[in-house]
PDB file of N, CA and C in Angstrom:
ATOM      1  N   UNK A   1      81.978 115.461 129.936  1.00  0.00           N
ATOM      2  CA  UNK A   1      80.666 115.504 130.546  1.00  0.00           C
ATOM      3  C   UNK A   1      80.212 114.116 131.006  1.00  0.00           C
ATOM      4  N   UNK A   2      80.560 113.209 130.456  1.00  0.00           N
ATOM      5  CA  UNK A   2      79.801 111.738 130.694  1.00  0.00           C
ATOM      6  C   UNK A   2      80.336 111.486 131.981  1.00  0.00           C
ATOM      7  N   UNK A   3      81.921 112.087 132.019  1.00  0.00           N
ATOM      8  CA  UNK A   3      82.416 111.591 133.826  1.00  0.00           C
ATOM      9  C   UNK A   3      82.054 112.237 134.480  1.00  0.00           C
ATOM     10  N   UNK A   4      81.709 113.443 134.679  1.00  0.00           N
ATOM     11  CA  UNK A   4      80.804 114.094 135.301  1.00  0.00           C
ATOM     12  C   UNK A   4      79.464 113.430 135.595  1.00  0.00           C
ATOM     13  N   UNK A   5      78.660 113.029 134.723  1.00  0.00           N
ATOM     14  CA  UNK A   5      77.255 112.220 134.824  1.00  0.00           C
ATOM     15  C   UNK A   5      77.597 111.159 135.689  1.00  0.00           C
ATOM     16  N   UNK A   6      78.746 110.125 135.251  1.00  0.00           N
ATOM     17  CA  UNK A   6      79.063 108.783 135.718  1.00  0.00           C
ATOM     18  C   UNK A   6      79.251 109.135 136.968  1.00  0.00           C
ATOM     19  N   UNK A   7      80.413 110.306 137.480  1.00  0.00           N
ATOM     20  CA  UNK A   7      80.244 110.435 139.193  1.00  0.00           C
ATOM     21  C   UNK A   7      79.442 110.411 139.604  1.00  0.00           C
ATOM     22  N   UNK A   8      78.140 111.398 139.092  1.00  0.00           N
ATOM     23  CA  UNK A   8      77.126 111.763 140.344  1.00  0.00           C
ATOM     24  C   UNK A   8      75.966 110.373 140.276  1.00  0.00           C
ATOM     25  N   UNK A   9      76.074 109.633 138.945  1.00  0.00           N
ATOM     26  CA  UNK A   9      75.189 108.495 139.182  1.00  0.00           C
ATOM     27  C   UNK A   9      75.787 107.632 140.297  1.00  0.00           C
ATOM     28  N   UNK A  10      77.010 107.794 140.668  1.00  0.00           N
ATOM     29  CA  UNK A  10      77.511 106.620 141.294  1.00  0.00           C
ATOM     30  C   UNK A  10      77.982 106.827 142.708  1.00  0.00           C
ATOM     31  N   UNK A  11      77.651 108.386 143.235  1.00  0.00           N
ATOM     32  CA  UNK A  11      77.479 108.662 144.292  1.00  0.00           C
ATOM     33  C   UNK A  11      76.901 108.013 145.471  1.00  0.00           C
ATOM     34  N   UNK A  12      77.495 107.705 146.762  1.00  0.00           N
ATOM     35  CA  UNK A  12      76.373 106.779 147.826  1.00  0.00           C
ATOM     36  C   UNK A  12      75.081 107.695 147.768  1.00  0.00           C
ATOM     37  N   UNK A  13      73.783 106.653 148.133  1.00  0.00           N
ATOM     38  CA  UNK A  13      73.038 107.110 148.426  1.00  0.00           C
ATOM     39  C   UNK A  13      72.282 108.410 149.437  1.00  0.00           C
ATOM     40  N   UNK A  14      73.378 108.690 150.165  1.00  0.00           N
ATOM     41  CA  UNK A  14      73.012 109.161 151.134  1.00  0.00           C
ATOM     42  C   UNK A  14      73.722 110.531 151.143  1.00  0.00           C
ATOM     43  N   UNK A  15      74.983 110.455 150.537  1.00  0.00           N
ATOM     44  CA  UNK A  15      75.138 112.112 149.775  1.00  0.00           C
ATOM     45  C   UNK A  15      74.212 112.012 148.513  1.00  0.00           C
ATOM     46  N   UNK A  16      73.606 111.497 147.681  1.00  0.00           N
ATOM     47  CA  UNK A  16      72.400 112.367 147.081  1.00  0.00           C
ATOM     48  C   UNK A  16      71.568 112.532 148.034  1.00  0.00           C
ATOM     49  N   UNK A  17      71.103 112.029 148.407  1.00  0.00           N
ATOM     50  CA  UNK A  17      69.945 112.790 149.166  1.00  0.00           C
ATOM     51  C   UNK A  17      70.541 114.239 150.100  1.00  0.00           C
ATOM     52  N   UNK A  18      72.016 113.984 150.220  1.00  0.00           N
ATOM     53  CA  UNK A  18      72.388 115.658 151.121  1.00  0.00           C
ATOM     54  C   UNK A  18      72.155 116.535 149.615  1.00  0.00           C
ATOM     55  N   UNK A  19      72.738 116.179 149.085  1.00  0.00           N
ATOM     56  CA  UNK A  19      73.090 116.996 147.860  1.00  0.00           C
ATOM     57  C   UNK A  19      71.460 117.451 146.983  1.00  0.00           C
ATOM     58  N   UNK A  20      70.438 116.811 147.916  1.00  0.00           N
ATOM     59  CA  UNK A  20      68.576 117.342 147.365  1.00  0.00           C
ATOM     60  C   UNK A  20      68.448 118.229 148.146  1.00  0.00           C
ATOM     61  N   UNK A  21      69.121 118.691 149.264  1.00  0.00           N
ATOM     62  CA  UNK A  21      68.301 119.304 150.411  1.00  0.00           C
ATOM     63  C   UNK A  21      68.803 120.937 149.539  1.00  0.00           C
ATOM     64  N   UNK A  22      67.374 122.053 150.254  1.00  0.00           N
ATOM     65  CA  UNK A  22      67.237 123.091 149.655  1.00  0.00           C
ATOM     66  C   UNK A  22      68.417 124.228 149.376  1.00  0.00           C
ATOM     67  N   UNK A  23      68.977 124.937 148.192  1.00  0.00           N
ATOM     68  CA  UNK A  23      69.605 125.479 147.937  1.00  0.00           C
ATOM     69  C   UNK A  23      71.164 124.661 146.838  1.00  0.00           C
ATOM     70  N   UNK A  24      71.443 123.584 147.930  1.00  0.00           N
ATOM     71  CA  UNK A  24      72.256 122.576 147.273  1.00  0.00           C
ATOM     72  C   UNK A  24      71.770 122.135 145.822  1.00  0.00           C
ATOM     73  N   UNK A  25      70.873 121.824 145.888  1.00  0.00           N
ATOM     74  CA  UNK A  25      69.911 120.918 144.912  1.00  0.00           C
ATOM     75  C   UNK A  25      70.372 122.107 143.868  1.00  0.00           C
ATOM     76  N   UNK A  26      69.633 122.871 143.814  1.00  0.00           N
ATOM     77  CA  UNK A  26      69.748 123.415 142.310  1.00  0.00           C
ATOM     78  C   UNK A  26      71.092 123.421 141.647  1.00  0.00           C
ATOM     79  N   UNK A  27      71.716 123.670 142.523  1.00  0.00           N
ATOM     80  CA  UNK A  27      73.190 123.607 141.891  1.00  0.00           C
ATOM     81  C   UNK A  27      73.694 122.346 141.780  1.00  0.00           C
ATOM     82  N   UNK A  28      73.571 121.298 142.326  1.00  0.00           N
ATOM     83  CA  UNK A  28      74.160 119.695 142.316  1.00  0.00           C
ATOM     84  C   UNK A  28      73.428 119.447 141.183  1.00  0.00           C
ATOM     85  N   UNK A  29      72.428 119.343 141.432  1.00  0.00           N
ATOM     86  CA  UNK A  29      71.684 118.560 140.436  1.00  0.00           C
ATOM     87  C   UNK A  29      71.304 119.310 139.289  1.00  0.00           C
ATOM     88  N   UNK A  30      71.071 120.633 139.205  1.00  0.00           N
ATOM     89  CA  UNK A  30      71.442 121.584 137.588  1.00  0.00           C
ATOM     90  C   UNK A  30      72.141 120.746 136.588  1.00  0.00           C
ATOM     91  N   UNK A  31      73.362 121.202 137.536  1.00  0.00           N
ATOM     92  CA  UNK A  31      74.601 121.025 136.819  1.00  0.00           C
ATOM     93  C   UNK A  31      74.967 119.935 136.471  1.00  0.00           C
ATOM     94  N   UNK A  32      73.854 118.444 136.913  1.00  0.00           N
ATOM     95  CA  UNK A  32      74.412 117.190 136.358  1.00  0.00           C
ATOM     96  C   UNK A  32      72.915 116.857 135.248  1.00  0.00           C
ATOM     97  N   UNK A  33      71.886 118.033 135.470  1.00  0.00           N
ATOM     98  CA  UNK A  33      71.006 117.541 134.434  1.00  0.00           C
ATOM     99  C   UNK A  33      71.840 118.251 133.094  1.00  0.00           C
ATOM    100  N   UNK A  34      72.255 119.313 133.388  1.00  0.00           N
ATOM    101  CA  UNK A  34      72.934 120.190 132.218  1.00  0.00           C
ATOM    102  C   UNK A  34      73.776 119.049 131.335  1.00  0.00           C
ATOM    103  N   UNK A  35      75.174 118.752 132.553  1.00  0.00           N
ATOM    104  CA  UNK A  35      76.194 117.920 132.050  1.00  0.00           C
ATOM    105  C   UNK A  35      74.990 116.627 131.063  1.00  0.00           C
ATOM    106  N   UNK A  36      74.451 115.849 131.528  1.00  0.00           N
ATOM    107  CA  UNK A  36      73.922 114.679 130.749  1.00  0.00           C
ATOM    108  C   UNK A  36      73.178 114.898 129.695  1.00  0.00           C
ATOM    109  N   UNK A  37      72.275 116.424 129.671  1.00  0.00           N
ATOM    110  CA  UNK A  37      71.265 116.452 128.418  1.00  0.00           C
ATOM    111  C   UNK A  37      72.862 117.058 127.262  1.00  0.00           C
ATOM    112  N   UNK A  38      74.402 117.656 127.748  1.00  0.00           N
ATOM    113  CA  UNK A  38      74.885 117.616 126.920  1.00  0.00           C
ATOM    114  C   UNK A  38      75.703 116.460 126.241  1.00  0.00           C
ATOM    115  N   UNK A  39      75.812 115.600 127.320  1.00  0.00           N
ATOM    116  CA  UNK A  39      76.177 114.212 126.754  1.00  0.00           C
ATOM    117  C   UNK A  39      75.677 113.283 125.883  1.00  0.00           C
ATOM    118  N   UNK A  40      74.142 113.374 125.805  1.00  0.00           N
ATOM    119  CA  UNK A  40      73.035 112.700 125.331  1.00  0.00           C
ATOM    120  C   UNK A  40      72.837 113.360 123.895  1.00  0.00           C
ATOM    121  N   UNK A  41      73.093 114.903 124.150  1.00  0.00           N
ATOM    122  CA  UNK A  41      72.816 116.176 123.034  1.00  0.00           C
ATOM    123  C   UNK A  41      71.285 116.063 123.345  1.00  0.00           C
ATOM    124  N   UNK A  42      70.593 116.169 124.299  1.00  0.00           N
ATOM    125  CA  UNK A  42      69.017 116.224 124.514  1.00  0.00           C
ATOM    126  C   UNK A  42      68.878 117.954 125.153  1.00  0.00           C
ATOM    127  N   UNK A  43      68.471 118.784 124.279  1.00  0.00           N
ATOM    128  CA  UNK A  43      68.068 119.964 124.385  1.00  0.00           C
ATOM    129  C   UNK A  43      66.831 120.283 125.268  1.00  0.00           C
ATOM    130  N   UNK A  44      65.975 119.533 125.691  1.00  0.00           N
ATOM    131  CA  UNK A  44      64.768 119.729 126.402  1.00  0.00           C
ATOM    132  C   UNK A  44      65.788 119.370 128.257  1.00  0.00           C
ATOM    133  N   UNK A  45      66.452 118.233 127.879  1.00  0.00           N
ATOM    134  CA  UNK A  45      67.402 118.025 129.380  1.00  0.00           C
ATOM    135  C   UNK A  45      68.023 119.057 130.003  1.00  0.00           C
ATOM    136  N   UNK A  46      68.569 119.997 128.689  1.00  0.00           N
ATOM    137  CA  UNK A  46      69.753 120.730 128.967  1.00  0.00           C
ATOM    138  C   UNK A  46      69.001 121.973 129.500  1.00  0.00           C
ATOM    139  N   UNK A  47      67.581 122.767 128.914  1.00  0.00           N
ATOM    140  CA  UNK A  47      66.443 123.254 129.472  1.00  0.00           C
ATOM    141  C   UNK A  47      66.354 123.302 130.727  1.00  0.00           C
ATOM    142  N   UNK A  48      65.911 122.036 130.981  1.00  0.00           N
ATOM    143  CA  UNK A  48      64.982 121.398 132.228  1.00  0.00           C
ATOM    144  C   UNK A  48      66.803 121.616 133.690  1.00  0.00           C
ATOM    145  N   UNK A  49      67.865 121.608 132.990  1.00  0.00           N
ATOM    146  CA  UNK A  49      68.797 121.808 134.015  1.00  0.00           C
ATOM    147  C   UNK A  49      69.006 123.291 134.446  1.00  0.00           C
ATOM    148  N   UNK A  50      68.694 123.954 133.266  1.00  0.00           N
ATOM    149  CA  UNK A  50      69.364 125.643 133.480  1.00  0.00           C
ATOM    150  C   UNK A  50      67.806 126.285 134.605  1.00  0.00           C
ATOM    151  N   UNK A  51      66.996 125.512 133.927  1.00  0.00           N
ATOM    152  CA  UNK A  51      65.658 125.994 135.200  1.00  0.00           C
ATOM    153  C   UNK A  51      65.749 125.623 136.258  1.00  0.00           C
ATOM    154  N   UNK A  52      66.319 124.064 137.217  1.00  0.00           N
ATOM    155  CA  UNK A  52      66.562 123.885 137.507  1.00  0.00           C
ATOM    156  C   UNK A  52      67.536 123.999 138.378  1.00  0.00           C
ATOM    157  N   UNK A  53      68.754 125.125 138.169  1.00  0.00           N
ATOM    158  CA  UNK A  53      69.563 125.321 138.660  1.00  0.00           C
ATOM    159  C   UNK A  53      68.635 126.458 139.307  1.00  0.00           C
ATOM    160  N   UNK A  54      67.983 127.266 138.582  1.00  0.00           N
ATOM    161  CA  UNK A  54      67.084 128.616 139.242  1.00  0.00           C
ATOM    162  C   UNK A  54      65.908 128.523 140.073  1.00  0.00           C
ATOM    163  N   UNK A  55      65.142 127.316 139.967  1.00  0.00           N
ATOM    164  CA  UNK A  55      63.970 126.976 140.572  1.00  0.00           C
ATOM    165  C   UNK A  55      64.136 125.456 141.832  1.00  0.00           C
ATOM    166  N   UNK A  56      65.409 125.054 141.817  1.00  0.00           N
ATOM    167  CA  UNK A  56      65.764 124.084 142.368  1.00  0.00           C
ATOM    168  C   UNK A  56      66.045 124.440 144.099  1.00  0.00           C
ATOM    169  N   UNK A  57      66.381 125.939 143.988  1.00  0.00           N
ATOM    170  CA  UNK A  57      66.686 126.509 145.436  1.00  0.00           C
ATOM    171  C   UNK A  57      65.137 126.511 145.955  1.00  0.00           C
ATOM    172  N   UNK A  58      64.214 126.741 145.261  1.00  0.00           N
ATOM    173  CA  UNK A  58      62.695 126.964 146.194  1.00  0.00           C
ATOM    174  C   UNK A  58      62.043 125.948 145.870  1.00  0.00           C
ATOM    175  N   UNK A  59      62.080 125.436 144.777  1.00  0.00           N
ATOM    176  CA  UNK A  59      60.988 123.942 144.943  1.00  0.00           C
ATOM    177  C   UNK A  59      61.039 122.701 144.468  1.00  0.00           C
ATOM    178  N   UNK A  60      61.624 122.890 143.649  1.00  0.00           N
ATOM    179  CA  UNK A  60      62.429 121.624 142.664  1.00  0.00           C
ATOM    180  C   UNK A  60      63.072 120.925 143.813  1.00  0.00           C
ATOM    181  N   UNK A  61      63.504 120.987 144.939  1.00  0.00           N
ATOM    182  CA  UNK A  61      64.555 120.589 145.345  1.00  0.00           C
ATOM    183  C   UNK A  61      63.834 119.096 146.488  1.00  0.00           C
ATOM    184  N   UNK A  62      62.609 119.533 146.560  1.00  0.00           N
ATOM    185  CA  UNK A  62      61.348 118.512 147.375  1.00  0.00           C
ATOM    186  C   UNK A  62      61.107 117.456 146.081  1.00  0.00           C
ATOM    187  N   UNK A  63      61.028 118.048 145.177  1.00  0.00           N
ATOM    188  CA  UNK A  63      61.281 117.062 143.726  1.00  0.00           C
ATOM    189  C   UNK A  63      62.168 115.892 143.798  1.00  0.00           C
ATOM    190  N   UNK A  64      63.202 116.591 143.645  1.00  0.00           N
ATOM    191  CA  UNK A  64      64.293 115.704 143.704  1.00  0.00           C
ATOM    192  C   UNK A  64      64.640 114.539 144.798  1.00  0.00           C
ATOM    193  N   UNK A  65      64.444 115.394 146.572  1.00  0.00           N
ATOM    194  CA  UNK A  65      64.106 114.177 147.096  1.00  0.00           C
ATOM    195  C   UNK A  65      63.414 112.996 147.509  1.00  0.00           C
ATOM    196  N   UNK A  66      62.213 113.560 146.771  1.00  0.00           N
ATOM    197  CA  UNK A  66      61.381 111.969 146.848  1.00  0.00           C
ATOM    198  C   UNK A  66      61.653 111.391 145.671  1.00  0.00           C
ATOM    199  N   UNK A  67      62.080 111.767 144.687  1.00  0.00           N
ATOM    200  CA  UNK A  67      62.785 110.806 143.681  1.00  0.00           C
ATOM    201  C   UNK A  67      63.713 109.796 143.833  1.00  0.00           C
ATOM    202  N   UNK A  68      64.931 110.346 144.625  1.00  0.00           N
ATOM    203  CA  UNK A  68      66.268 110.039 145.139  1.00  0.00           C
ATOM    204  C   UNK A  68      65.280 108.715 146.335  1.00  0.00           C
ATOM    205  N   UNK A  69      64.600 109.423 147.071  1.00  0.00           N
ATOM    206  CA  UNK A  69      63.940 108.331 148.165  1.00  0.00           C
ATOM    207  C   UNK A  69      63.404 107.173 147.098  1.00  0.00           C
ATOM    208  N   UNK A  70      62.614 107.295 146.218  1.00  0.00           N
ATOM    209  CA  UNK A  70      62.178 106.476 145.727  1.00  0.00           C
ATOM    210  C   UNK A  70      62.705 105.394 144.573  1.00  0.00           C
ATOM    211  N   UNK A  71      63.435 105.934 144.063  1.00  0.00           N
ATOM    212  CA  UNK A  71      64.162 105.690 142.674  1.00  0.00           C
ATOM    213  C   UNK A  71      65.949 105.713 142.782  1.00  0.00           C
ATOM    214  N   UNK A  72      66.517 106.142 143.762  1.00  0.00           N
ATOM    215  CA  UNK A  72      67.866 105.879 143.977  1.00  0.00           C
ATOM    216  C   UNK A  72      68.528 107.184 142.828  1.00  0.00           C
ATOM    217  N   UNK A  73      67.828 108.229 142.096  1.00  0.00           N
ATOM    218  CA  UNK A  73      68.217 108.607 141.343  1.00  0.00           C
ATOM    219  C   UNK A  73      67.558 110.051 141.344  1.00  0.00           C
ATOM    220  N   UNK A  74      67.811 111.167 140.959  1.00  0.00           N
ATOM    221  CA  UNK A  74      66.969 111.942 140.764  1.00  0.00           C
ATOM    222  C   UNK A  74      66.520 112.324 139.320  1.00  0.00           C
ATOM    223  N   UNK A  75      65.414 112.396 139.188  1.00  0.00           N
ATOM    224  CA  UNK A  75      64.552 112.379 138.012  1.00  0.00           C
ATOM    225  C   UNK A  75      63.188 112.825 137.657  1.00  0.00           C
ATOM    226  N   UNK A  76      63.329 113.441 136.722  1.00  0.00           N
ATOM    227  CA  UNK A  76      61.871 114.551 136.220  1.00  0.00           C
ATOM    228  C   UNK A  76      60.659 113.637 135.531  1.00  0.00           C
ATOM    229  N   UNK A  77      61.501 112.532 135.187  1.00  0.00           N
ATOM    230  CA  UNK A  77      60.503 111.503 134.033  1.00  0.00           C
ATOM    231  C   UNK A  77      60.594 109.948 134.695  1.00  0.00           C
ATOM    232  N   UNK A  78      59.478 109.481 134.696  1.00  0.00           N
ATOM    233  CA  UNK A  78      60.077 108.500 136.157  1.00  0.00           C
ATOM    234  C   UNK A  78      59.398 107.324 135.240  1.00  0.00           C
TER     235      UNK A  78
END
């Protein structure tokens, strides 16, 4: 799981931001909040990814890119 995390942190900038746009998102970024809250063992992360993967196609996913715009990263806790 951590190389999983380590890829997508280290992704160019500019495929995360493809990888925010709607439908993508929930699944890109789910699946790397999932992977890290299990790396960390943070149960509220691992939560916040499985919703994420479901709510990321309709709105989460405007979330994510002004994060990514702002912060180089995408993130719920800033």
């Amino acid at each position: 799981m951590k190389k999983l995390v380590k890829a997508f942190d280290e992704l160019p900038w500019i495929l995360k931001i493809i990888l925010a746009l709607p439908v993508v998102d929930g699944l890109a970024w789910g699946i790397y909040r999932v992977a890290k809250g299990l790396s960390k063992n943070d149960f509220l992360l691992i939560i916040i990814g499985i919703v994420w993967i479901v709510g990321g196609i309709f709105i989460f996913w405007l979330i994510d890119l002004i994060t990514i715009l702002l912060y180089q990263k995408p993130t719920i806790f800033v």
